[in-house]
PDB file of N, CA and C in Angstrom:
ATOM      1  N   UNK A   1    -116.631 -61.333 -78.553  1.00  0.00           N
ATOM      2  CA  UNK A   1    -115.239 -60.928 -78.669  1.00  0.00           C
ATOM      3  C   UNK A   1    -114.616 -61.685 -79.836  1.00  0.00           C
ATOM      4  N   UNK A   2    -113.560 -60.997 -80.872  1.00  0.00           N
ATOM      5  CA  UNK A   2    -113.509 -61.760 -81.987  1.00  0.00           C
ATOM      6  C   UNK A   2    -111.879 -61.475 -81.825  1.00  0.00           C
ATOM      7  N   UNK A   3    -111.197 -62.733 -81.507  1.00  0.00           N
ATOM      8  CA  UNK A   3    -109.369 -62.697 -81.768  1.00  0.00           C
ATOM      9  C   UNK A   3    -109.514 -62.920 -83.067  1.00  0.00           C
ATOM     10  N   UNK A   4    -108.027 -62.160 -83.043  1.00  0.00           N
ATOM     11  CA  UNK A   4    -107.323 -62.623 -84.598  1.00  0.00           C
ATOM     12  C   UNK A   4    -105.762 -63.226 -84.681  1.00  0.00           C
ATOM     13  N   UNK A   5    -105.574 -64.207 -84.959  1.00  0.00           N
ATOM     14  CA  UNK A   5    -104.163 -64.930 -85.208  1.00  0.00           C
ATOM     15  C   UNK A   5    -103.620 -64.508 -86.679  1.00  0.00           C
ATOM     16  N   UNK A   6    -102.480 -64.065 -86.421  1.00  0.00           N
ATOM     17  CA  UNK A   6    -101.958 -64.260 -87.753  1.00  0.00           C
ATOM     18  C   UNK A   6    -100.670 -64.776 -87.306  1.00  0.00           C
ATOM     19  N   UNK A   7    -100.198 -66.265 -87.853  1.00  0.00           N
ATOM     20  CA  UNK A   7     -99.522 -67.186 -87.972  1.00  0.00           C
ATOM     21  C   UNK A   7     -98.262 -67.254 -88.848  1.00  0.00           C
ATOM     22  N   UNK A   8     -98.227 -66.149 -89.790  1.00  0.00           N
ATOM     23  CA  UNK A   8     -97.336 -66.403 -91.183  1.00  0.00           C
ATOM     24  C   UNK A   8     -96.942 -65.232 -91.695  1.00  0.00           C
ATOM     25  N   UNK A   9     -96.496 -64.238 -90.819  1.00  0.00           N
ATOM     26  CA  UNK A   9     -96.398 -62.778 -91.283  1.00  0.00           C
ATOM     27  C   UNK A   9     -94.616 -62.443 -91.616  1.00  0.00           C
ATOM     28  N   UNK A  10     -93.691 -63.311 -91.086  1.00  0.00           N
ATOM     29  CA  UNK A  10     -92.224 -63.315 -91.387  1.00  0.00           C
ATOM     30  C   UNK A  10     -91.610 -64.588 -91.348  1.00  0.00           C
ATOM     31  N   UNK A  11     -91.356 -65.211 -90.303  1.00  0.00           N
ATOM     32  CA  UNK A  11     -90.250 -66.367 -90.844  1.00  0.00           C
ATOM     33  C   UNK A  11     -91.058 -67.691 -90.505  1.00  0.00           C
ATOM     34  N   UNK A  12     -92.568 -67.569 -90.924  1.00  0.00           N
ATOM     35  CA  UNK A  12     -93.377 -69.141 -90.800  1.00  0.00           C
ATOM     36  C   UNK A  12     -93.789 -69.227 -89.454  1.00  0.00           C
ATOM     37  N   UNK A  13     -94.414 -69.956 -89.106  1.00  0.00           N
ATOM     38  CA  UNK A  13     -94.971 -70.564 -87.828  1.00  0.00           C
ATOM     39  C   UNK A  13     -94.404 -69.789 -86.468  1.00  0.00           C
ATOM     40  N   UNK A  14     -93.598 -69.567 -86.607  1.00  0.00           N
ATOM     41  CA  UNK A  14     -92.593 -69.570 -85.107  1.00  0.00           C
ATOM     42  C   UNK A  14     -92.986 -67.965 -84.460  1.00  0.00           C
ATOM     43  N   UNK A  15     -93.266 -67.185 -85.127  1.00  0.00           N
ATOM     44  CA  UNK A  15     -93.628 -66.191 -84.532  1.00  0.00           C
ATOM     45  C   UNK A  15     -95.173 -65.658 -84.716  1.00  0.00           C
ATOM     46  N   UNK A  16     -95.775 -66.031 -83.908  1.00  0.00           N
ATOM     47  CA  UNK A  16     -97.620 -65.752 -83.983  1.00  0.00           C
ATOM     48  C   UNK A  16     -97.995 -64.297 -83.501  1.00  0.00           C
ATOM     49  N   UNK A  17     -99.052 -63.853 -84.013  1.00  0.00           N
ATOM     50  CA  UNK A  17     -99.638 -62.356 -83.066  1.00  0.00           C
ATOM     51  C   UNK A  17    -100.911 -62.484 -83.053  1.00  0.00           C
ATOM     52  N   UNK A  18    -101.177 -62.400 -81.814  1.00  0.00           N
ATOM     53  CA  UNK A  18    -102.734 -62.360 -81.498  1.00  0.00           C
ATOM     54  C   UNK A  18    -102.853 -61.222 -81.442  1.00  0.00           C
ATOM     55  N   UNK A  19    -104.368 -60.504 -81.075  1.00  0.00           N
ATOM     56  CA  UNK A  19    -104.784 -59.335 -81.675  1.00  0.00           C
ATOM     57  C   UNK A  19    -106.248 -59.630 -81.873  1.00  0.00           C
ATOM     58  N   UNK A  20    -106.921 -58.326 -80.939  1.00  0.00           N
ATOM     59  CA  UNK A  20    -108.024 -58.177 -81.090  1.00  0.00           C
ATOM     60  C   UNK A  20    -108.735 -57.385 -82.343  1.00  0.00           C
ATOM     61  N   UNK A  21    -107.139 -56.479 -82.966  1.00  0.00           N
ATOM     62  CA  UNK A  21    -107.410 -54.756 -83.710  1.00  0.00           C
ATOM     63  C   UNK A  21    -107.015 -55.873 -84.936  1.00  0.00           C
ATOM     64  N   UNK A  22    -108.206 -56.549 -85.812  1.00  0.00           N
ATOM     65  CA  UNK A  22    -107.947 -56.676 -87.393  1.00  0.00           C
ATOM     66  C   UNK A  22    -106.786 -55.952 -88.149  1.00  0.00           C
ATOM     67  N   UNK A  23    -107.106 -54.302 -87.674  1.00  0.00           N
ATOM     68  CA  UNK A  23    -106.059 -53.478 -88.871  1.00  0.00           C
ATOM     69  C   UNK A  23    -104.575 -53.201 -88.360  1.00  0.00           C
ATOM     70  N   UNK A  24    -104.696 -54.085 -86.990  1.00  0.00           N
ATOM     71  CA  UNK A  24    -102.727 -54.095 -86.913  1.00  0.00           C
ATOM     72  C   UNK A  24    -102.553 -55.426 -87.198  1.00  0.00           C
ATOM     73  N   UNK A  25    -103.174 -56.479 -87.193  1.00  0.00           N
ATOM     74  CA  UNK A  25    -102.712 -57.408 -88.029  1.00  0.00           C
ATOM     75  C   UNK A  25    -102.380 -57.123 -89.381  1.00  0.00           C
ATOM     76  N   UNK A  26    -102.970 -56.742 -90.442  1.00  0.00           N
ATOM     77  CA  UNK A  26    -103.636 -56.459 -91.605  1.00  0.00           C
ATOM     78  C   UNK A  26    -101.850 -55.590 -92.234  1.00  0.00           C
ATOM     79  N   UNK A  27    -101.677 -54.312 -91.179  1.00  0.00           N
ATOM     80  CA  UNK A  27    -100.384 -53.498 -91.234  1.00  0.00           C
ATOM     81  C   UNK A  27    -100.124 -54.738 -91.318  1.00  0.00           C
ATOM     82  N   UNK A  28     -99.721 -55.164 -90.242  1.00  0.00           N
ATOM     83  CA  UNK A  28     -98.182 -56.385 -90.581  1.00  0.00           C
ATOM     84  C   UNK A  28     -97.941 -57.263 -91.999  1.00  0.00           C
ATOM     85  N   UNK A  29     -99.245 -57.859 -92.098  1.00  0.00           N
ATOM     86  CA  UNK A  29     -98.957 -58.602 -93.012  1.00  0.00           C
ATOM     87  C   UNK A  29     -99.143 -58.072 -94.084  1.00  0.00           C
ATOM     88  N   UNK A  30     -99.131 -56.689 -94.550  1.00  0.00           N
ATOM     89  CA  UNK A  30     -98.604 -55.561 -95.662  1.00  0.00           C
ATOM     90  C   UNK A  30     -97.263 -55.495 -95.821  1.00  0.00           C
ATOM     91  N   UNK A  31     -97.000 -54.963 -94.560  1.00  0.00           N
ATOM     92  CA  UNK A  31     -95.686 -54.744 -94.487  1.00  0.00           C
ATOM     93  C   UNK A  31     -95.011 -55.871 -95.041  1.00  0.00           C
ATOM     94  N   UNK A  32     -95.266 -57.380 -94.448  1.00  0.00           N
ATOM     95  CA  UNK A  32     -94.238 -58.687 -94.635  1.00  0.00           C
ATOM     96  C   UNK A  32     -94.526 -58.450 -96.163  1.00  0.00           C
ATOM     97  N   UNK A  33     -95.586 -58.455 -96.332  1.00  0.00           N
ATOM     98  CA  UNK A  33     -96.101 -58.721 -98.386  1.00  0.00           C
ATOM     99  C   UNK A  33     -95.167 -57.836 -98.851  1.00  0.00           C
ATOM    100  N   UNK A  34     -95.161 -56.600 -98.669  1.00  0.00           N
ATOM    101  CA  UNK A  34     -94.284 -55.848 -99.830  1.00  0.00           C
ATOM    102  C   UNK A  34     -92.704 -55.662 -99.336  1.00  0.00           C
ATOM    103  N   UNK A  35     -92.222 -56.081 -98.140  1.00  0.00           N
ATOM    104  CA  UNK A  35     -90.968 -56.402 -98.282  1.00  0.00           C
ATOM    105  C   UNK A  35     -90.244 -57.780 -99.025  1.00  0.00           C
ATOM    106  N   UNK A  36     -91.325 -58.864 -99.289  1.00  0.00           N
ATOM    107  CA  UNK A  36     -91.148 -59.990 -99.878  1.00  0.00           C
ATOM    108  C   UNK A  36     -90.404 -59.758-101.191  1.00  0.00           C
ATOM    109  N   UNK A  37     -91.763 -58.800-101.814  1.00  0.00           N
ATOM    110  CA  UNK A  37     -91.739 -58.209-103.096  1.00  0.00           C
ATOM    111  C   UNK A  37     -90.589 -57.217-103.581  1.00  0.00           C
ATOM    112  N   UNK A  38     -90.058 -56.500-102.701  1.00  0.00           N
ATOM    113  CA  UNK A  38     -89.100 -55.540-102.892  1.00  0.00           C
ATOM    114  C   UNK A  38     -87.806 -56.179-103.776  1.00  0.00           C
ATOM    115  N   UNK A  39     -87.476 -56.019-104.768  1.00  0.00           N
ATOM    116  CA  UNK A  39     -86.458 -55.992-105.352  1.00  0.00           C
ATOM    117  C   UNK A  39     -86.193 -57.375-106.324  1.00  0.00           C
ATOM    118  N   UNK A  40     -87.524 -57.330-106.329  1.00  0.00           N
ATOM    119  CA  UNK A  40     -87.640 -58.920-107.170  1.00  0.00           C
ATOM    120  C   UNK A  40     -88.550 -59.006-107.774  1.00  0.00           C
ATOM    121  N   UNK A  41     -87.902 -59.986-109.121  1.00  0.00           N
ATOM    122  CA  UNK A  41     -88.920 -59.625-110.346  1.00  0.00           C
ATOM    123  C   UNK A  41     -89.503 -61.020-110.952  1.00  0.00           C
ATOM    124  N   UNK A  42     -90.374 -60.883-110.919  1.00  0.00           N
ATOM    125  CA  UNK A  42     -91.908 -62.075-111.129  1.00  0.00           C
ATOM    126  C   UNK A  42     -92.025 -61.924-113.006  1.00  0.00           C
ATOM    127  N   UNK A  43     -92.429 -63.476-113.185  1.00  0.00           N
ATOM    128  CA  UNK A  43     -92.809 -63.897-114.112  1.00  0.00           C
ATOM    129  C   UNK A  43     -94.443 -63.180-113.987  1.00  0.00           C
ATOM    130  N   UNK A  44     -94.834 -63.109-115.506  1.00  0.00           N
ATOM    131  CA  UNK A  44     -96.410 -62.777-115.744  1.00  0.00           C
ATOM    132  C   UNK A  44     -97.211 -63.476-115.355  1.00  0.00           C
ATOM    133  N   UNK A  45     -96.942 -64.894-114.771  1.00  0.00           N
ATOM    134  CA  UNK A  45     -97.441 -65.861-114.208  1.00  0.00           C
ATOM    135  C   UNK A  45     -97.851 -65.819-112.858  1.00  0.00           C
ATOM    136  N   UNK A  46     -96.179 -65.453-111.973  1.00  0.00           N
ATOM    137  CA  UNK A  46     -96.247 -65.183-110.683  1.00  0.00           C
ATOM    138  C   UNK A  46     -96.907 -64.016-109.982  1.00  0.00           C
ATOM    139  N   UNK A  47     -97.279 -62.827-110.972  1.00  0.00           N
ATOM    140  CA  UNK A  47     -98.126 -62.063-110.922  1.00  0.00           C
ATOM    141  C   UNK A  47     -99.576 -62.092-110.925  1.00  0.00           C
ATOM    142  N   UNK A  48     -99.975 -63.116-111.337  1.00  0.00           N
ATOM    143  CA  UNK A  48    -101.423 -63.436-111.437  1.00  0.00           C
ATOM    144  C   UNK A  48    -101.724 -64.477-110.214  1.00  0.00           C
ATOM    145  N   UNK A  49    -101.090 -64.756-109.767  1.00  0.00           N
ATOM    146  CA  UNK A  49    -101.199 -65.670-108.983  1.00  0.00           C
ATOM    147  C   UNK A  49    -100.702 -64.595-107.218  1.00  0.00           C
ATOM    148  N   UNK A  50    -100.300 -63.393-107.305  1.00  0.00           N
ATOM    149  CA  UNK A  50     -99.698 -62.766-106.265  1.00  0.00           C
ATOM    150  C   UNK A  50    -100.717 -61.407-105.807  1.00  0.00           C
ATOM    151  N   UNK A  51    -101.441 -61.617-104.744  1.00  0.00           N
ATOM    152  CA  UNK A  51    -102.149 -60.836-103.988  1.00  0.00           C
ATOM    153  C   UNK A  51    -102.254 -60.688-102.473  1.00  0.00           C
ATOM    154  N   UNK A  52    -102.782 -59.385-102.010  1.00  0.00           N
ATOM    155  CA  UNK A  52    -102.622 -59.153-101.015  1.00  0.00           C
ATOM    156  C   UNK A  52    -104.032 -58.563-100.558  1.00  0.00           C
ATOM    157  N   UNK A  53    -104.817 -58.993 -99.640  1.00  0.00           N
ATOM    158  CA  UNK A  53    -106.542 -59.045 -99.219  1.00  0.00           C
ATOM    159  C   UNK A  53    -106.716 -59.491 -97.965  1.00  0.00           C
ATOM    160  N   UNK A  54    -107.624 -58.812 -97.571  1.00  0.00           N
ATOM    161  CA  UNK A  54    -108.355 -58.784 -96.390  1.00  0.00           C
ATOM    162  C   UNK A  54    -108.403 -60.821 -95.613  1.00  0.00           C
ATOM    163  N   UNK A  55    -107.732 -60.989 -94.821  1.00  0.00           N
ATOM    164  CA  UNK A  55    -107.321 -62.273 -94.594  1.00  0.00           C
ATOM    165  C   UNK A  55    -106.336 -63.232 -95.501  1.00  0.00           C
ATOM    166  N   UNK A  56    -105.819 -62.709 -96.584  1.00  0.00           N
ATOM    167  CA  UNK A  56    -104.778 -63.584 -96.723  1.00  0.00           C
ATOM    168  C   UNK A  56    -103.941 -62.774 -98.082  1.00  0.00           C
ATOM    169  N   UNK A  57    -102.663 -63.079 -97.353  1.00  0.00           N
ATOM    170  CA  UNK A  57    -101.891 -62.682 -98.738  1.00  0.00           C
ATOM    171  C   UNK A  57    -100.766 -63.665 -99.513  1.00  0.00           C
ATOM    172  N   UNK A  58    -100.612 -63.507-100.566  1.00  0.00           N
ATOM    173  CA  UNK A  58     -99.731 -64.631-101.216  1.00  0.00           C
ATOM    174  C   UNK A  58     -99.078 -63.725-101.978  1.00  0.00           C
ATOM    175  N   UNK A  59     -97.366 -64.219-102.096  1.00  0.00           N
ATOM    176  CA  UNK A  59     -96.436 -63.586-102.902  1.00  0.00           C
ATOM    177  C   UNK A  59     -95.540 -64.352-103.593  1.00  0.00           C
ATOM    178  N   UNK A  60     -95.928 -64.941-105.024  1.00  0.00           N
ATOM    179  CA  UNK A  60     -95.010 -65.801-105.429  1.00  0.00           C
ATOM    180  C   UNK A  60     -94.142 -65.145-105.988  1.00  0.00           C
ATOM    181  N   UNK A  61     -92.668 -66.052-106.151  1.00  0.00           N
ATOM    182  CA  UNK A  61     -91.726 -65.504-106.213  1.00  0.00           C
ATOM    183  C   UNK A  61     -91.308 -66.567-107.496  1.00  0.00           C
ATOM    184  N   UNK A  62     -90.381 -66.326-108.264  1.00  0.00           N
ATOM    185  CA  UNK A  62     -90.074 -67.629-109.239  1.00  0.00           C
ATOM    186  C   UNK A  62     -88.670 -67.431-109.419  1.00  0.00           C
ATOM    187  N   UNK A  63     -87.940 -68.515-109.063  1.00  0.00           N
ATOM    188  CA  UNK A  63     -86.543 -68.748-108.506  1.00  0.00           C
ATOM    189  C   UNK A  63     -85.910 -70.504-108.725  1.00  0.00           C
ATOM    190  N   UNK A  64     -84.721 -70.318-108.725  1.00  0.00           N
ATOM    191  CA  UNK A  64     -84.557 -71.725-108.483  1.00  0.00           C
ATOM    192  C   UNK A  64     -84.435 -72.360-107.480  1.00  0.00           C
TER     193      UNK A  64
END
């Protein structure tokens, strides 16, 4: 039997989802990734550094 935690899908730590189904984790943390992204604009930098993959996604943002 293989759980899956995902720990970091909206406001940090505080809200966890366990889950046996990989691809409703996977939805979620799509979803969190490209609402991050919505309406905000990245350095050529923060772009190279900003992906979204099978166990982990990162979305830098460059701000003060």
């Amino acid at each position: 039997m293989t759980v899956y935690v995902l720990c970091s899908y909206s406001d940090g730590l505080n809200d966890p989802v366990i889950s046996m189904d990989y691809q409703d984790l996977y939805k979620r943390m799509e979803k969190s990734y490209r609402m991050t992204l919505d309406h905000v604009s990245q350095t050529e930098e923060d772009q190279e550094n900003t992906y979204l993959s099978g166990f982990s996604a990162r979305a830098v943002i460059h701000g003060d």
